[in-house]
N, C-alpha and C. Protein backbone atom coordinates (compact mmCIF):
# COMPACT_ATOMS: atom_id res chain seq x y z
N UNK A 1 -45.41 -40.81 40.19
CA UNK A 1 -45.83 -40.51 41.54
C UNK A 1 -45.45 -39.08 41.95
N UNK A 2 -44.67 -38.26 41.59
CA UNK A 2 -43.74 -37.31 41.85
C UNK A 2 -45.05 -36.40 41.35
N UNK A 3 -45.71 -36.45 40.19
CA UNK A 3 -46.45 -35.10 39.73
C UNK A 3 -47.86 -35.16 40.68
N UNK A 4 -48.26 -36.71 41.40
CA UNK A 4 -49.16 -36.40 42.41
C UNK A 4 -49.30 -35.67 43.18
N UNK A 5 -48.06 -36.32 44.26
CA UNK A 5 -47.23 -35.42 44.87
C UNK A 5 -47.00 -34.03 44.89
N UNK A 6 -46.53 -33.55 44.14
CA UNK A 6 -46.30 -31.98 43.60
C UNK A 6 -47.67 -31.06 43.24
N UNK A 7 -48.88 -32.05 42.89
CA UNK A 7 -50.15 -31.65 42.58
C UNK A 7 -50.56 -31.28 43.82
N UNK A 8 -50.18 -32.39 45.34
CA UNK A 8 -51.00 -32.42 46.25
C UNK A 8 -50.05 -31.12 47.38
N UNK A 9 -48.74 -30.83 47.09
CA UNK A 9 -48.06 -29.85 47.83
C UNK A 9 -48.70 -28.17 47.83
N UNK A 10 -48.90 -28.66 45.63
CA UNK A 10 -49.46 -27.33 45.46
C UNK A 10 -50.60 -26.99 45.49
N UNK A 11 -51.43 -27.43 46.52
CA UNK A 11 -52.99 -27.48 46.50
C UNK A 11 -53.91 -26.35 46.31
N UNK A 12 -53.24 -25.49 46.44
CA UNK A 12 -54.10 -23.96 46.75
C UNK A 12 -53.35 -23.01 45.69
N UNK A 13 -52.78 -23.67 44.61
CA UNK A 13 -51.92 -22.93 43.45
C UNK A 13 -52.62 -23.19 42.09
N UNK A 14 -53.04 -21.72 42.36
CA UNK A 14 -54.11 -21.66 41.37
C UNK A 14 -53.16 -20.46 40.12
N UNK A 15 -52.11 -20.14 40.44
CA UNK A 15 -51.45 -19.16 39.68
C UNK A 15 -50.77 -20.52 38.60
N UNK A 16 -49.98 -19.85 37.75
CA UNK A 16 -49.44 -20.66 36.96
C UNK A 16 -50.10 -21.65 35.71
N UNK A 17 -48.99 -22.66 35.36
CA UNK A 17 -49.31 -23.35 34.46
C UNK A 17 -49.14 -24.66 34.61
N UNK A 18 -49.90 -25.80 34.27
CA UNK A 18 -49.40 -26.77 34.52
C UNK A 18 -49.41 -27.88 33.13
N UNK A 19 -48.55 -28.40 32.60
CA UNK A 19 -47.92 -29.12 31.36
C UNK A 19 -49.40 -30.29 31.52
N UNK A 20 -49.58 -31.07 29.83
CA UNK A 20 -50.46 -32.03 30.27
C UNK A 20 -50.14 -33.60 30.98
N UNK A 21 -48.40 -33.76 30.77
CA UNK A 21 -48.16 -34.64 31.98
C UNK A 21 -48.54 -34.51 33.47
N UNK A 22 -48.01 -33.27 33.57
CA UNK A 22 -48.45 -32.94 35.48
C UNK A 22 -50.11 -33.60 35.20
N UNK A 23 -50.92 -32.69 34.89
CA UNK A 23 -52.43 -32.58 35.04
C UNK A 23 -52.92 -34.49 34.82
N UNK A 24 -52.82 -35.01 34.04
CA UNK A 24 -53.02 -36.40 33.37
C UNK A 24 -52.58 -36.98 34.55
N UNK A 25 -51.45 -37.27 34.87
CA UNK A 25 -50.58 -37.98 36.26
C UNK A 25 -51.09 -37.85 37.40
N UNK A 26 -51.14 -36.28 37.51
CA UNK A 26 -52.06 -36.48 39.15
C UNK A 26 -53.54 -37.09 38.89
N UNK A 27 -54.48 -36.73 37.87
CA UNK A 27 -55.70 -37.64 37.77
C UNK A 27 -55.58 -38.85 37.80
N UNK A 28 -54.44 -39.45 37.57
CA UNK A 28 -53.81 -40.92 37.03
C UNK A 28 -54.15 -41.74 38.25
N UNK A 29 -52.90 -40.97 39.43
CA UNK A 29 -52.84 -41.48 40.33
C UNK A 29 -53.95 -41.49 41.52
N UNK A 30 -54.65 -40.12 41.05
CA UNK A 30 -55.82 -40.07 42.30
C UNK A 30 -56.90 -41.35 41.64
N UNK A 31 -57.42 -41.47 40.55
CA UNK A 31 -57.79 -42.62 40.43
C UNK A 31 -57.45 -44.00 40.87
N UNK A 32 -56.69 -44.27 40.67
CA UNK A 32 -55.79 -45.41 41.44
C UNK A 32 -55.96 -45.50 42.83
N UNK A 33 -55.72 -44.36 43.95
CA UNK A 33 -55.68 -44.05 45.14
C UNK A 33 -57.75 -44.63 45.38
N UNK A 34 -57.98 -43.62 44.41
CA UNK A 34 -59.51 -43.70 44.95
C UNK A 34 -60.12 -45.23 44.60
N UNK A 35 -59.42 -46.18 43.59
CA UNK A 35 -59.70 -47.18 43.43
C UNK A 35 -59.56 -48.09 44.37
N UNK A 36 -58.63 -47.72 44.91
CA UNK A 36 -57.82 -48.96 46.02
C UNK A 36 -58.43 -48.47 47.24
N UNK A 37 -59.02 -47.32 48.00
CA UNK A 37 -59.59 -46.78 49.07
C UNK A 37 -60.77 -47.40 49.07
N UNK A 38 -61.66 -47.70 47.91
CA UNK A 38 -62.96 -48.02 47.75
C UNK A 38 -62.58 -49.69 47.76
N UNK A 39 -61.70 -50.13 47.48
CA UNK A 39 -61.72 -51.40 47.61
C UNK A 39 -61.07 -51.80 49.02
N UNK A 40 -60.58 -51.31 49.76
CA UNK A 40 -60.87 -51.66 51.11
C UNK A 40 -61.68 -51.25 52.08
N UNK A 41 -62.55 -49.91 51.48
CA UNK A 41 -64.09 -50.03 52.30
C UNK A 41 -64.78 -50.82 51.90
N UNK A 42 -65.11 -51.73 50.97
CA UNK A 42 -65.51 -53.02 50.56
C UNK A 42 -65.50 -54.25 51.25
N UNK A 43 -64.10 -54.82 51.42
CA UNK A 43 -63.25 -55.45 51.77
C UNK A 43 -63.47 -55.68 53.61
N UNK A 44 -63.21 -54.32 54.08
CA UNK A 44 -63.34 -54.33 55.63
C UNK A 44 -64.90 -54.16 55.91
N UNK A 45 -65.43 -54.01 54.65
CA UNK A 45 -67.18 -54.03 55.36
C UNK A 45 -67.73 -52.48 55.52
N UNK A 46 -66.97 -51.39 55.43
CA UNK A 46 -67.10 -49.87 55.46
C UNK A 46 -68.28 -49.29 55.14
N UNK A 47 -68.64 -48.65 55.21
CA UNK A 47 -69.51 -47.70 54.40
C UNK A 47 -68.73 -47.08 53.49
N UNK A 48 -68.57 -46.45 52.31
CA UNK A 48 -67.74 -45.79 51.52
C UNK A 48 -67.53 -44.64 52.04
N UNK A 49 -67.03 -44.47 53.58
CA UNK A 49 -66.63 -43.18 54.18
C UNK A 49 -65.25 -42.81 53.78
N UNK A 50 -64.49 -43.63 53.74
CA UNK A 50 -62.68 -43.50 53.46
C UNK A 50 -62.70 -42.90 51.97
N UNK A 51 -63.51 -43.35 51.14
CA UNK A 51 -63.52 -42.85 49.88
C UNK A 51 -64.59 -41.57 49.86
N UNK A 52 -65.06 -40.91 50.66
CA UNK A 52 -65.93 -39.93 51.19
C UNK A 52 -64.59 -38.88 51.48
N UNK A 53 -63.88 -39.27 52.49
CA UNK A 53 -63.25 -38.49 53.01
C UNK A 53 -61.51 -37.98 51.92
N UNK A 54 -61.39 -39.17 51.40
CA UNK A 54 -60.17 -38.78 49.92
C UNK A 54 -60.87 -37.92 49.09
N UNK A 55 -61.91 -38.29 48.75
CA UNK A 55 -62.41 -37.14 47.60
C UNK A 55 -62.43 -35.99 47.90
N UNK A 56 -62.81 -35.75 49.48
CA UNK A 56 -62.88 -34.42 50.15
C UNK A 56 -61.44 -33.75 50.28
N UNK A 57 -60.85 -34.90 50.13
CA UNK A 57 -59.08 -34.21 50.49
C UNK A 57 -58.40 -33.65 48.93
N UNK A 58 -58.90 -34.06 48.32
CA UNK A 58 -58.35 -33.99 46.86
C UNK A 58 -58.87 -33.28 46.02
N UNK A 59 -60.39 -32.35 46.88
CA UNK A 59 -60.86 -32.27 45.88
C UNK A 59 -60.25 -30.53 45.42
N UNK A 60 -59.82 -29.24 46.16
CA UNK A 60 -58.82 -28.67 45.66
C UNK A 60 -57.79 -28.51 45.10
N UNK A 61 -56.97 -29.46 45.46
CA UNK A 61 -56.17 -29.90 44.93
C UNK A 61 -56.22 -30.31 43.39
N UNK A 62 -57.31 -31.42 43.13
CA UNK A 62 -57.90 -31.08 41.92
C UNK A 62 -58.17 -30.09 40.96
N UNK A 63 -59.14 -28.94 41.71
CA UNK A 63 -59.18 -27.88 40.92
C UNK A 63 -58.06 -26.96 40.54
N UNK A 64 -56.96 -27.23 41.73
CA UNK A 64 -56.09 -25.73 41.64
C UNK A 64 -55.32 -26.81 40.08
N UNK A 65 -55.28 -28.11 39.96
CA UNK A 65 -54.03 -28.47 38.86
C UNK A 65 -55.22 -28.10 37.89
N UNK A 66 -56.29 -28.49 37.35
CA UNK A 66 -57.07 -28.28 36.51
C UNK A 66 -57.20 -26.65 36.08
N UNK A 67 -57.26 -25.54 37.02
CA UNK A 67 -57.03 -24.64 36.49
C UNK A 67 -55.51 -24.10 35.89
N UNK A 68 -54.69 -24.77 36.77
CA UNK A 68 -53.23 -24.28 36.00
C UNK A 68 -53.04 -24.96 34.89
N UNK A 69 -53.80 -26.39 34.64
CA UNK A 69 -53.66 -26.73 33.23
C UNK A 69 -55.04 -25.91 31.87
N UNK A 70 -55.48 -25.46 32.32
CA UNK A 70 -56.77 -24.21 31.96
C UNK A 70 -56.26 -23.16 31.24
N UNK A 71 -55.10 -22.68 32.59
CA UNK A 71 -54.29 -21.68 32.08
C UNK A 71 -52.77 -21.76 30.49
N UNK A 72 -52.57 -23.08 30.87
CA UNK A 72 -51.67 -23.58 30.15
C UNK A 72 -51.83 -23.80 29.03
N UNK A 73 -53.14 -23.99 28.59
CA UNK A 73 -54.01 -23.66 27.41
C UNK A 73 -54.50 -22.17 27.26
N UNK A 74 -54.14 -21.51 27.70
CA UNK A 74 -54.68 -20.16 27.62
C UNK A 74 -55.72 -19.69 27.99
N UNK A 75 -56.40 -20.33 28.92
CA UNK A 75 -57.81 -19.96 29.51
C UNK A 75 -57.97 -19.99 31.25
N UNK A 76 -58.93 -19.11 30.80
CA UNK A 76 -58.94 -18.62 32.50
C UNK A 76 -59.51 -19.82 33.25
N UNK A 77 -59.02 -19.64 34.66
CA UNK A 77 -59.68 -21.16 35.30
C UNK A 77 -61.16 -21.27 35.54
N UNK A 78 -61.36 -19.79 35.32
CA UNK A 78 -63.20 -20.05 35.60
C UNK A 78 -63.84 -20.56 34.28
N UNK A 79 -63.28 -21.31 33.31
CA UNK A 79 -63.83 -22.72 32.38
C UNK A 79 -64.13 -23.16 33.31
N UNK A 80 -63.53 -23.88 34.44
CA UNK A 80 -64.00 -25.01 35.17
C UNK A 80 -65.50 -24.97 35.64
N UNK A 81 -66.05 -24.06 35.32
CA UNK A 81 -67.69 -23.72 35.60
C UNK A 81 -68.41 -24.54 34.12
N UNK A 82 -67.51 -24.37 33.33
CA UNK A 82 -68.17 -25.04 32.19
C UNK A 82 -68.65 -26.37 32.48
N UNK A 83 -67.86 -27.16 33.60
CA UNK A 83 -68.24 -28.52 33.87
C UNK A 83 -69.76 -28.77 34.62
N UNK A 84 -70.57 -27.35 35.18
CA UNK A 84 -71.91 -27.83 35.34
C UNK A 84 -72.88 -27.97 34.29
N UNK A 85 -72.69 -27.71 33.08
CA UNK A 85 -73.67 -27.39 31.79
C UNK A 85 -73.70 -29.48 32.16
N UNK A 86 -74.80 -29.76 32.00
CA UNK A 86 -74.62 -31.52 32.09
C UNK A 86 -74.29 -31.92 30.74
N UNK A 87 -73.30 -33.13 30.80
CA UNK A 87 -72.76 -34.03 29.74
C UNK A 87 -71.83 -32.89 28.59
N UNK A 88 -72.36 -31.86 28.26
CA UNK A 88 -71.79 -31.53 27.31
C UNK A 88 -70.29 -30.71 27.84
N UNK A 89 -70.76 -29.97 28.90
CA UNK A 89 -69.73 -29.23 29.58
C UNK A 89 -68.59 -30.07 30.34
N UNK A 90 -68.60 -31.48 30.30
CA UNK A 90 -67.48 -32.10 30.58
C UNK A 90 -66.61 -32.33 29.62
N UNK A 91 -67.29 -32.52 28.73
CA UNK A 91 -66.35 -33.22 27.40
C UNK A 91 -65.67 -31.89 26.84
N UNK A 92 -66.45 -30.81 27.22
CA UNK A 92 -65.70 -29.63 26.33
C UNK A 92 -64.59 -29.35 27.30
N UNK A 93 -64.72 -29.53 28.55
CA UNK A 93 -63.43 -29.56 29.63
C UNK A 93 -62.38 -30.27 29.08
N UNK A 94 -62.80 -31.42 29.13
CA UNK A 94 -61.76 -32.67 28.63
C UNK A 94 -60.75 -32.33 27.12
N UNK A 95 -61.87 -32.13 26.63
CA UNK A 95 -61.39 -31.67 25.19
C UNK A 95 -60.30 -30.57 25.48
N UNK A 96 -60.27 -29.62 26.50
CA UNK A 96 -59.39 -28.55 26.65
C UNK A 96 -58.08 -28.95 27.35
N UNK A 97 -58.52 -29.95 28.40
CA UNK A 97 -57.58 -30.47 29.06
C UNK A 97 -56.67 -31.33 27.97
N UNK A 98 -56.88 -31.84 27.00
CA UNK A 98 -56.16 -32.62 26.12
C UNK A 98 -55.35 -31.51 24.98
N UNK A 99 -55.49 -30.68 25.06
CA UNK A 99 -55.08 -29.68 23.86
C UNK A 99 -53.84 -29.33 24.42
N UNK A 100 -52.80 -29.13 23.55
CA UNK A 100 -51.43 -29.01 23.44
C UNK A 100 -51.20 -27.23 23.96
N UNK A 101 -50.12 -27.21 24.80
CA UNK A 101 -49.88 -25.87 25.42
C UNK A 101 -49.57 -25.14 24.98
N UNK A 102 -49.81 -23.29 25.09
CA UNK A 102 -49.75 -22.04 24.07
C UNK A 102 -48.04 -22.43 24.26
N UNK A 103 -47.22 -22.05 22.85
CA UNK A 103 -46.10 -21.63 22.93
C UNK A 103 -45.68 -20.96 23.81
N UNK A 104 -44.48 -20.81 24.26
CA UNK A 104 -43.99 -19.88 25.03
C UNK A 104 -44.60 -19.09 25.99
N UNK A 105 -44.62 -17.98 26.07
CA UNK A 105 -45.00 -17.32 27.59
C UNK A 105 -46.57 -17.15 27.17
N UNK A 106 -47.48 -16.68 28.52
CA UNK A 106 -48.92 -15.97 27.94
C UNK A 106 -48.91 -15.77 29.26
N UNK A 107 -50.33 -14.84 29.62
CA UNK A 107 -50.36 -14.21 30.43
C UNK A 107 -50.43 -14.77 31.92
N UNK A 108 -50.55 -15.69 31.61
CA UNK A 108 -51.12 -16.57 33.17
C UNK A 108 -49.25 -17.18 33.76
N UNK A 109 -48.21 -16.71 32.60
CA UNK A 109 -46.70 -17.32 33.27
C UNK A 109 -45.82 -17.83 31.94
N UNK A 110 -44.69 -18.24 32.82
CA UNK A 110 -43.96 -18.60 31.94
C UNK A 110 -43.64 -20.28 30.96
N UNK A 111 -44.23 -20.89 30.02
CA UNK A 111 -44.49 -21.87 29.88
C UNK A 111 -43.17 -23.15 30.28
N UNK A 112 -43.92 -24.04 31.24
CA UNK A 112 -43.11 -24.72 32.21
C UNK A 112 -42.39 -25.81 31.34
N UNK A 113 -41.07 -26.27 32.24
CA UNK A 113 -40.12 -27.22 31.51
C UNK A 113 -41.33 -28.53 31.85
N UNK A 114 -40.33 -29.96 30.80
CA UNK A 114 -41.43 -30.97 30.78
C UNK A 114 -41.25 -31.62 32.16
């Protein structure tokens, strides 16, 4: 819960690096969140506005951890453009997001404790 958290403090922190625990964890949990939001606009009869309005809250927040985990791989955060190419440009995201972090320092900072 703590790397959600810390995902959602640092919302507009687009500098840095972020480990693939942080990045994985906060997706972890916003799934979860967005699972359980959609199941009580269900539930109470809603329109899927509550889950309208989380996605809207999360959704920087999102990008700024996705690019510090971008960076943490050694790439600039504007990959994240790669995700409009359809179908293929997600998986090559994903694929990046799963790749193990540059050694030691690189240009985007100093590579973070676990």
């Amino acid at each position: 819960m703590q790397w959600y958290l810390n995902g959602l403090k640092n919302y507009v922190g687009f500098q840095g690096r972020a480990r693939r625990t942080e990045y994985w964890m906060f997706i972890l949990f916003s799934v979860i969140v967005s699972f359980v939001i959609s199941l009580i606009d269900s539930l109470v009869g809603l329109s899927p506005i509550l889950t309208y309005i989380y996605s809207l809250a999360v959704l920087l927040p999102s990008l700024a951890v996705l690019a510090r985990r971008l960076h943490d791989t050694g790439r600039s955060g504007w990959w994240i453009l790669i995700a409009l190419i359809p179908l293929v440009g997600s998986i090559i995201l994903i694929v990046f997001t799963c790749q193990d972090s540059q050694p030691g320092d690189n240009k985007y900072g100093k590579n973070p404790k676990l």
